[in-house]
C-alpha atoms as a PDB file:
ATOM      1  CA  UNK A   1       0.000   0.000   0.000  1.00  0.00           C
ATOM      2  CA  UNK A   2       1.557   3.226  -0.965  1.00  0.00           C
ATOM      3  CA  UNK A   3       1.013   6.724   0.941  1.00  0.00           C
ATOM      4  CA  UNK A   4      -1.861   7.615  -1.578  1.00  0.00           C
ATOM      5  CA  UNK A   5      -4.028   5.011  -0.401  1.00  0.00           C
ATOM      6  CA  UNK A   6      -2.914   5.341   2.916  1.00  0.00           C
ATOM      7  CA  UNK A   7      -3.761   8.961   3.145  1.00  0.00           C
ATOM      8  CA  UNK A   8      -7.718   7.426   2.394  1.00  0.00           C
ATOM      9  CA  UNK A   9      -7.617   5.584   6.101  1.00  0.00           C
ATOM     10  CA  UNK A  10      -6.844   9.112   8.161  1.00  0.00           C
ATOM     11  CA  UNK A  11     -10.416  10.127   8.267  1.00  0.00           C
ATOM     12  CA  UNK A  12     -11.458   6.352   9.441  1.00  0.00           C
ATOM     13  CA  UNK A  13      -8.919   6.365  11.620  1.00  0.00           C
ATOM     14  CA  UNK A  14      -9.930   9.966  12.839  1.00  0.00           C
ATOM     15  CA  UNK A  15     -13.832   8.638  13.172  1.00  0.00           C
ATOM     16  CA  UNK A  16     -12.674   5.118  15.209  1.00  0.00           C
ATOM     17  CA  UNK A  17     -10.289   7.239  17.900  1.00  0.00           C
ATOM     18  CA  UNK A  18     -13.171  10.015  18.270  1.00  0.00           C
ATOM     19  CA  UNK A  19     -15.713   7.169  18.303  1.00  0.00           C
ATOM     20  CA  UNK A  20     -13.475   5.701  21.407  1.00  0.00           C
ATOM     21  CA  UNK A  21     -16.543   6.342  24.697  1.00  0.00           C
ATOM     22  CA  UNK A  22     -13.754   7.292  27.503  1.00  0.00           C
ATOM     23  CA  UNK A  23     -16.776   8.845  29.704  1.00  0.00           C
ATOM     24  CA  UNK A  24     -18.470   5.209  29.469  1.00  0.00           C
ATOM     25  CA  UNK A  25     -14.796   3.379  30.080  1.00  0.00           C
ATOM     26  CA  UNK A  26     -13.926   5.310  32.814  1.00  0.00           C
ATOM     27  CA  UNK A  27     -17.171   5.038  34.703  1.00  0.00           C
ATOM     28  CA  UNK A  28     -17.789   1.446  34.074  1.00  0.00           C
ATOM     29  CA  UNK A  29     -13.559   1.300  35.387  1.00  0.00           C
ATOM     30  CA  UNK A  30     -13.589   3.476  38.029  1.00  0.00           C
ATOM     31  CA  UNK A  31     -17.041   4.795  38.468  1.00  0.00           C
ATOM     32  CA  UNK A  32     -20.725   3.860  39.494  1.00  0.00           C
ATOM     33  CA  UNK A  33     -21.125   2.488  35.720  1.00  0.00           C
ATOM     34  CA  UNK A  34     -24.551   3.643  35.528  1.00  0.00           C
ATOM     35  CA  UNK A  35     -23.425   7.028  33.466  1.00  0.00           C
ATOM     36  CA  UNK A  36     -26.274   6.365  31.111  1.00  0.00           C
ATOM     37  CA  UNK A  37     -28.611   6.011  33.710  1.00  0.00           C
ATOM     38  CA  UNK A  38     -27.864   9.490  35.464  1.00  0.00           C
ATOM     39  CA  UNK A  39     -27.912  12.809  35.087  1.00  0.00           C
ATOM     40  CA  UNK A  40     -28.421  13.845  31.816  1.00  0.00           C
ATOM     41  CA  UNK A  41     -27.361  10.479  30.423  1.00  0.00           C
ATOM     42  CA  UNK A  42     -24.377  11.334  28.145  1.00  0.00           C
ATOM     43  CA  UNK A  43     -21.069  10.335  27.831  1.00  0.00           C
ATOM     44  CA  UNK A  44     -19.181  13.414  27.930  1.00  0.00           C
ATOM     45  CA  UNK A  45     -17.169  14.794  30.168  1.00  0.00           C
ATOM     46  CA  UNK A  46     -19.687  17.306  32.040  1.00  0.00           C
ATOM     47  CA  UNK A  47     -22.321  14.455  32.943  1.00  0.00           C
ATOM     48  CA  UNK A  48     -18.924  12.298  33.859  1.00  0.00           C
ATOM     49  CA  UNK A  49     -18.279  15.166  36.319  1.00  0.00           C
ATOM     50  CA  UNK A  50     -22.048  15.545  37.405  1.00  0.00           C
ATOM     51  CA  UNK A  51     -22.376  12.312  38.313  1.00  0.00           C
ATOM     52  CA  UNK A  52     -18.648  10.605  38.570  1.00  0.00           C
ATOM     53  CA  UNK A  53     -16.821  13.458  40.273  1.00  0.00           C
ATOM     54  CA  UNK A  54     -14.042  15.898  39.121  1.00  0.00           C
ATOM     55  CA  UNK A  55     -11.267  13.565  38.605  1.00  0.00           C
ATOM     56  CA  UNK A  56     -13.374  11.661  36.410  1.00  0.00           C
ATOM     57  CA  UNK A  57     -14.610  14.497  34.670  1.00  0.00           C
ATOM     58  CA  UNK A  58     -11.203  16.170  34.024  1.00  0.00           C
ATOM     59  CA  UNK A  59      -9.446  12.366  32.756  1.00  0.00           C
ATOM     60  CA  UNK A  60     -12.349  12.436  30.247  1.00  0.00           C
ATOM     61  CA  UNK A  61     -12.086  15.976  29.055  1.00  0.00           C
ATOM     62  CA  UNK A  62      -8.607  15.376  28.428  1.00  0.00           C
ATOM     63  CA  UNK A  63      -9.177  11.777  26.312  1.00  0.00           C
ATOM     64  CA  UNK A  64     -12.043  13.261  24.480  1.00  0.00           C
ATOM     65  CA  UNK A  65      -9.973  16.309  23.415  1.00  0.00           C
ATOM     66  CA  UNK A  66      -6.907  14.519  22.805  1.00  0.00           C
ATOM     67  CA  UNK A  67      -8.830  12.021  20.574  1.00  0.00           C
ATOM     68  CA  UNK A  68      -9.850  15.014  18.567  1.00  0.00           C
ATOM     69  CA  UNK A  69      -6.666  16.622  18.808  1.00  0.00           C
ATOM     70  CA  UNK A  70      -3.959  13.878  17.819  1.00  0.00           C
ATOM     71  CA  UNK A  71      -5.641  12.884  14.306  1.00  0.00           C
ATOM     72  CA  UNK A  72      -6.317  16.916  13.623  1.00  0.00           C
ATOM     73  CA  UNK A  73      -2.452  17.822  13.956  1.00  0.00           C
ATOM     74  CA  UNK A  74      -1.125  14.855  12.524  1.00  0.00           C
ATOM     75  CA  UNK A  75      -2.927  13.214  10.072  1.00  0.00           C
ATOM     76  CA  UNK A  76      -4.441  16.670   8.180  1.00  0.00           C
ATOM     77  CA  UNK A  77      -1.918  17.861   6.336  1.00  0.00           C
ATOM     78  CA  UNK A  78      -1.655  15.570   3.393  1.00  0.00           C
ATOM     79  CA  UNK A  79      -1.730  17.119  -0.101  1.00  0.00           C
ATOM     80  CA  UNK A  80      -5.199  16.225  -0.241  1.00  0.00           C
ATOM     81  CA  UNK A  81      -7.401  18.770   0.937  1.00  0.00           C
ATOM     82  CA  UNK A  82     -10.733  16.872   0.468  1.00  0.00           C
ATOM     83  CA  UNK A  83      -9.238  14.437   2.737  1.00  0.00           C
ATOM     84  CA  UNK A  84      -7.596  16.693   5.091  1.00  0.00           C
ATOM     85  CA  UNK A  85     -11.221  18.453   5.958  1.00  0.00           C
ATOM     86  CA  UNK A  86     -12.488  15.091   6.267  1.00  0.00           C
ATOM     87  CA  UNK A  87      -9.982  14.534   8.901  1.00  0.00           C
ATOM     88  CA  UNK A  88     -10.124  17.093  10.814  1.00  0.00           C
ATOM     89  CA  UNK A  89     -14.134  16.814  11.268  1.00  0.00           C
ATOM     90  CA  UNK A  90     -14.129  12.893  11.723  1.00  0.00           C
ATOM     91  CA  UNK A  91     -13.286  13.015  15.593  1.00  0.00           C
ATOM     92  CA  UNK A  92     -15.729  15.285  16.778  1.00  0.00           C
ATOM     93  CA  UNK A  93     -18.584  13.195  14.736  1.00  0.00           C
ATOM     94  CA  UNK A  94     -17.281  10.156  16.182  1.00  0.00           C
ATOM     95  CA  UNK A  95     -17.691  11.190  19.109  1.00  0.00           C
ATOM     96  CA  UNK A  96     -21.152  12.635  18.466  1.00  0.00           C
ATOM     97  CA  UNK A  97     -22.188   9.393  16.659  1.00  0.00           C
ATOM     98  CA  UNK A  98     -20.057   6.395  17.717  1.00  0.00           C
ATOM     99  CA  UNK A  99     -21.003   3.277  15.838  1.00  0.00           C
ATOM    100  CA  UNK A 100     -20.351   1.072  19.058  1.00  0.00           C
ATOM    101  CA  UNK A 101     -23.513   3.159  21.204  1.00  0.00           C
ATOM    102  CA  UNK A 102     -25.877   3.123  17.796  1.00  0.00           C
ATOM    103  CA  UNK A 103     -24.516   5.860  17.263  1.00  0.00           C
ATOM    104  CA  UNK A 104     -25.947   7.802  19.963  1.00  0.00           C
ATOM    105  CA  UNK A 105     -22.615   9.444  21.750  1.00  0.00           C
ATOM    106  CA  UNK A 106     -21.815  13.049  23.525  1.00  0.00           C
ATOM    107  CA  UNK A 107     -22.210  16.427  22.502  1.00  0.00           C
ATOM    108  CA  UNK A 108     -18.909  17.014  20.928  1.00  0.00           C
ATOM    109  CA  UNK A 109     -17.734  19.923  23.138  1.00  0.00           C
ATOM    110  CA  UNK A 110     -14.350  18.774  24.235  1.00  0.00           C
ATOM    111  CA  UNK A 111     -13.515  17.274  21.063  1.00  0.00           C
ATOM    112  CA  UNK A 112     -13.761  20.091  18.923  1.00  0.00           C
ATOM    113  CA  UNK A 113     -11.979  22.086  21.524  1.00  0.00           C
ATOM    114  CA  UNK A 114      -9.354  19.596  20.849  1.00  0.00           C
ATOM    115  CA  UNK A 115     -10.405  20.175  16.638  1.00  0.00           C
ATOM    116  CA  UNK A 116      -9.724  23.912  17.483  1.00  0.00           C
ATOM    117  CA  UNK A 117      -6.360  23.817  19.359  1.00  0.00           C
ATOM    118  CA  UNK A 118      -4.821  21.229  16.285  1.00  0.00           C
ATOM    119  CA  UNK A 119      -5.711  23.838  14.036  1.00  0.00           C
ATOM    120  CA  UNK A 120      -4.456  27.434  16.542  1.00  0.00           C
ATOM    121  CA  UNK A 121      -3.612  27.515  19.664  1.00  0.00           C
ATOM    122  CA  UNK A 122      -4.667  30.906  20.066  1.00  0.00           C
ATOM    123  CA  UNK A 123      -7.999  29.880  18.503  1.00  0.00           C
ATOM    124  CA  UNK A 124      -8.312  27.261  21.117  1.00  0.00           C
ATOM    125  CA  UNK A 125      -7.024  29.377  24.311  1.00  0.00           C
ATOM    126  CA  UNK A 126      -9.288  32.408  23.463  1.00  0.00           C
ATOM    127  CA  UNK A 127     -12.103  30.690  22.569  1.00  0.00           C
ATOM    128  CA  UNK A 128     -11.363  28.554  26.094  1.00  0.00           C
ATOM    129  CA  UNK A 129     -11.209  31.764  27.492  1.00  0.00           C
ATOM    130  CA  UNK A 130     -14.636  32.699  26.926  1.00  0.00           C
ATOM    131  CA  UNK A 131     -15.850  29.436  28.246  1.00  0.00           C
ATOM    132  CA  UNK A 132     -14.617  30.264  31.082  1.00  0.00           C
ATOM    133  CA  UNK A 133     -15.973  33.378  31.705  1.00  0.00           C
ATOM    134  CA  UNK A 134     -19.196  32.707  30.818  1.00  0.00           C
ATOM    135  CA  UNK A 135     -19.308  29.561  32.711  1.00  0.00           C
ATOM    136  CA  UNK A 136     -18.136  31.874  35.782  1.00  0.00           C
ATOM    137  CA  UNK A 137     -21.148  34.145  35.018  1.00  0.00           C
ATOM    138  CA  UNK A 138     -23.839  31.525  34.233  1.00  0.00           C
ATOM    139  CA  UNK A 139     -22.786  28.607  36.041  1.00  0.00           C
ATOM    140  CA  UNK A 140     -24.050  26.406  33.223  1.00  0.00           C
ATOM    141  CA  UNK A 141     -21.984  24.555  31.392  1.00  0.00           C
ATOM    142  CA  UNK A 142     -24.252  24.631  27.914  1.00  0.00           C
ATOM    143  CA  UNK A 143     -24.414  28.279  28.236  1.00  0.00           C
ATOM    144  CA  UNK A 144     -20.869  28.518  28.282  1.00  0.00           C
ATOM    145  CA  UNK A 145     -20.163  25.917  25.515  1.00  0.00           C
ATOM    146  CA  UNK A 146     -22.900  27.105  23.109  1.00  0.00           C
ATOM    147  CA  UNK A 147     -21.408  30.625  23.501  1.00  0.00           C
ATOM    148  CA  UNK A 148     -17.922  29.489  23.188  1.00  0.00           C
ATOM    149  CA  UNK A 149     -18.600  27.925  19.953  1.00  0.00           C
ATOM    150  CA  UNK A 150     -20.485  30.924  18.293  1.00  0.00           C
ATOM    151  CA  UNK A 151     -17.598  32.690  19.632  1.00  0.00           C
ATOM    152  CA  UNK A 152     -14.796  30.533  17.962  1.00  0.00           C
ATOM    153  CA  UNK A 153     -16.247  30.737  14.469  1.00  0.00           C
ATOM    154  CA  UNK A 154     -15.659  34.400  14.373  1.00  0.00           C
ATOM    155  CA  UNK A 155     -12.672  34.393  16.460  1.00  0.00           C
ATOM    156  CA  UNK A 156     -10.973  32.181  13.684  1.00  0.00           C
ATOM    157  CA  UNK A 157     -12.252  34.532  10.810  1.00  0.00           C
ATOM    158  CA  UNK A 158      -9.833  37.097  12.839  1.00  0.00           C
ATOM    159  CA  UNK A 159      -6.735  35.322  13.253  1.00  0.00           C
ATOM    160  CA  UNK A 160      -6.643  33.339  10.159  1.00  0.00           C
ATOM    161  CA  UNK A 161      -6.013  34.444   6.524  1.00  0.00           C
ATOM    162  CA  UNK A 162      -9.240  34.731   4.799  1.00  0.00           C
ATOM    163  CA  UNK A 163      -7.823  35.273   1.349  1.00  0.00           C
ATOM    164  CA  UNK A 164      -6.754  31.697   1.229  1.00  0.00           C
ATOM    165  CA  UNK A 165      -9.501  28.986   0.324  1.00  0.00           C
ATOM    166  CA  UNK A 166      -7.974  26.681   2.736  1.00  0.00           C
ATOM    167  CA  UNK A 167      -9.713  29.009   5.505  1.00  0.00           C
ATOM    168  CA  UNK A 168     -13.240  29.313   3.960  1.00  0.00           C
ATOM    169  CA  UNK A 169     -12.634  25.392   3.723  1.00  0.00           C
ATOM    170  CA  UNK A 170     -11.840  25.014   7.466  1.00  0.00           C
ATOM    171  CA  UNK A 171     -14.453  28.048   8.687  1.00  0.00           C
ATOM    172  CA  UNK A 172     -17.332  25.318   6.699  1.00  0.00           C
ATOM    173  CA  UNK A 173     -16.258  22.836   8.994  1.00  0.00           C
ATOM    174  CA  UNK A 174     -16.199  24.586  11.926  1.00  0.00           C
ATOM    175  CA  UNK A 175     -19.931  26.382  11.422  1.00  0.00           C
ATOM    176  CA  UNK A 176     -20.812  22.524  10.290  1.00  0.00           C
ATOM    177  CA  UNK A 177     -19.621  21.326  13.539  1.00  0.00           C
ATOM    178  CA  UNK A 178     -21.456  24.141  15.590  1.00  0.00           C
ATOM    179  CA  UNK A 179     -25.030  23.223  13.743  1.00  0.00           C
ATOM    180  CA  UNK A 180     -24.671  19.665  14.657  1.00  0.00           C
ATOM    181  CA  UNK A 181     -23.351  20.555  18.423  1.00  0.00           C
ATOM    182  CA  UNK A 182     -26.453  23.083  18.558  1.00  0.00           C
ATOM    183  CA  UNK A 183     -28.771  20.514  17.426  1.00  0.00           C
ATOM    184  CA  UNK A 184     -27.014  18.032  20.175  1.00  0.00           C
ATOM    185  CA  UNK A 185     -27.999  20.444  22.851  1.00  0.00           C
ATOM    186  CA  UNK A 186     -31.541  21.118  21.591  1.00  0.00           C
ATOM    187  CA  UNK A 187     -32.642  19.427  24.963  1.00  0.00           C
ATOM    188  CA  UNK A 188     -30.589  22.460  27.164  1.00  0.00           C
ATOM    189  CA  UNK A 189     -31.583  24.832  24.741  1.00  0.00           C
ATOM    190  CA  UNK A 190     -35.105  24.135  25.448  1.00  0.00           C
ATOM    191  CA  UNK A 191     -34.309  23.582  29.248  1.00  0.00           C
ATOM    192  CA  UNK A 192     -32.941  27.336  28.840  1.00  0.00           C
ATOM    193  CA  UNK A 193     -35.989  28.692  27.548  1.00  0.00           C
ATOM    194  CA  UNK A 194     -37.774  27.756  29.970  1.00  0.00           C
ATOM    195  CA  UNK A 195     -35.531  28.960  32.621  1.00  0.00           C
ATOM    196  CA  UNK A 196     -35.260  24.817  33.651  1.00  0.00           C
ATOM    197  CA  UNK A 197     -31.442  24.095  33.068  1.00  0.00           C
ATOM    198  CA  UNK A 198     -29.725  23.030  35.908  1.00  0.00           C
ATOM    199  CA  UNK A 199     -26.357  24.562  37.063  1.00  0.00           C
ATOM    200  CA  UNK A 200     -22.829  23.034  38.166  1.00  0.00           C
END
């Protein structure tokens, strides 16, 4: 197999590590195992932390952003750009839809976190930044990731070159990525509007 078919693999590769259900592992490892029985019965990292405790919580941050993170930096940067963009979005959807729950996973917060620090770290931190602000405000953690997100979009529109169709490439992705994390939430959203969301 030569490098141009291997290049083909990266975004099933990217989909099977962001598919990888660390929240699940760890609980059913080191936890009550019931994560899909409480709280709000996903697998990411803030029901982990509701329901599993901090340490918990923080380990599966970490896998789910690294899992987004270490395919991103470096398996996109092949002369293919089709591919690349593939790549780069694979994680987060695995992690959204992982074939081994039916494809019923997380939200995809903390992976593309990880999506945004493989592509700028300053992307990543500011964007991080305003997580954490608004999650000091709010005390909510889907306020704080829905706003985060907008946030990133046009925070990468600022610090990236805009003339180059490789940007207008990645910016799809990223506003692609948002939808689907918006339509994840759609439960907190309407917990929101009713003034019914719970707070960390």
């Amino acid at each position: 197999m030569n490098y141009g078919e291997i290049i083909f693999s990266y975004p099933l590769i990217a989909y099977l590590l962001g598919s990888i259900p660390f929240g699940l592992i760890l609980s059913n490892l080191f936890g009550n195992g019931r994560l899909r029985e409480s709280g709000s019965r996903n697998i990411g990292a803030t029901n982990v932390l509701r329901t599993q405790g901090r340490f918990l919580g923080f380990c599966t941050f970490l896998l789910d952003f690294s899992k987004s993170f270490i395919p991103s930096y470096f398996l996109a940067n092949t002369d293919n750009e089709l591919i690349n963009l593939m790549t780069i979005s694979a994680p987060v959807l695995g992690h959204m839809f992982p074939i081994w729950l039916k494809f019923k996973g997380g939200k995809g917060v903390a992976t593309y976190f990880g999506l945004l620090a493989a592509l700028d770290i300053y992307l990543f931190l500011g964007t991080g930044f305003v997580w954490i602000v608004v999650f000091a405000i709010f005390r909510m953690s889907s306020v704080a990731c829905l706003s985060s997100i907008v946030f990133s979009c046009g925070l990468f529109c600022y610090i990236m070159n805009f003339r180059h169709l490789e940007f207008f490439n990645r910016l799809c992705v990223l506003i692609f990525l948002a939808i689907i994390i918006f339509i994840k939430h759609h439960e907190n959203i309407r917990r929101l509007i009713s003034n019914k969301e719970l707070k960390l």
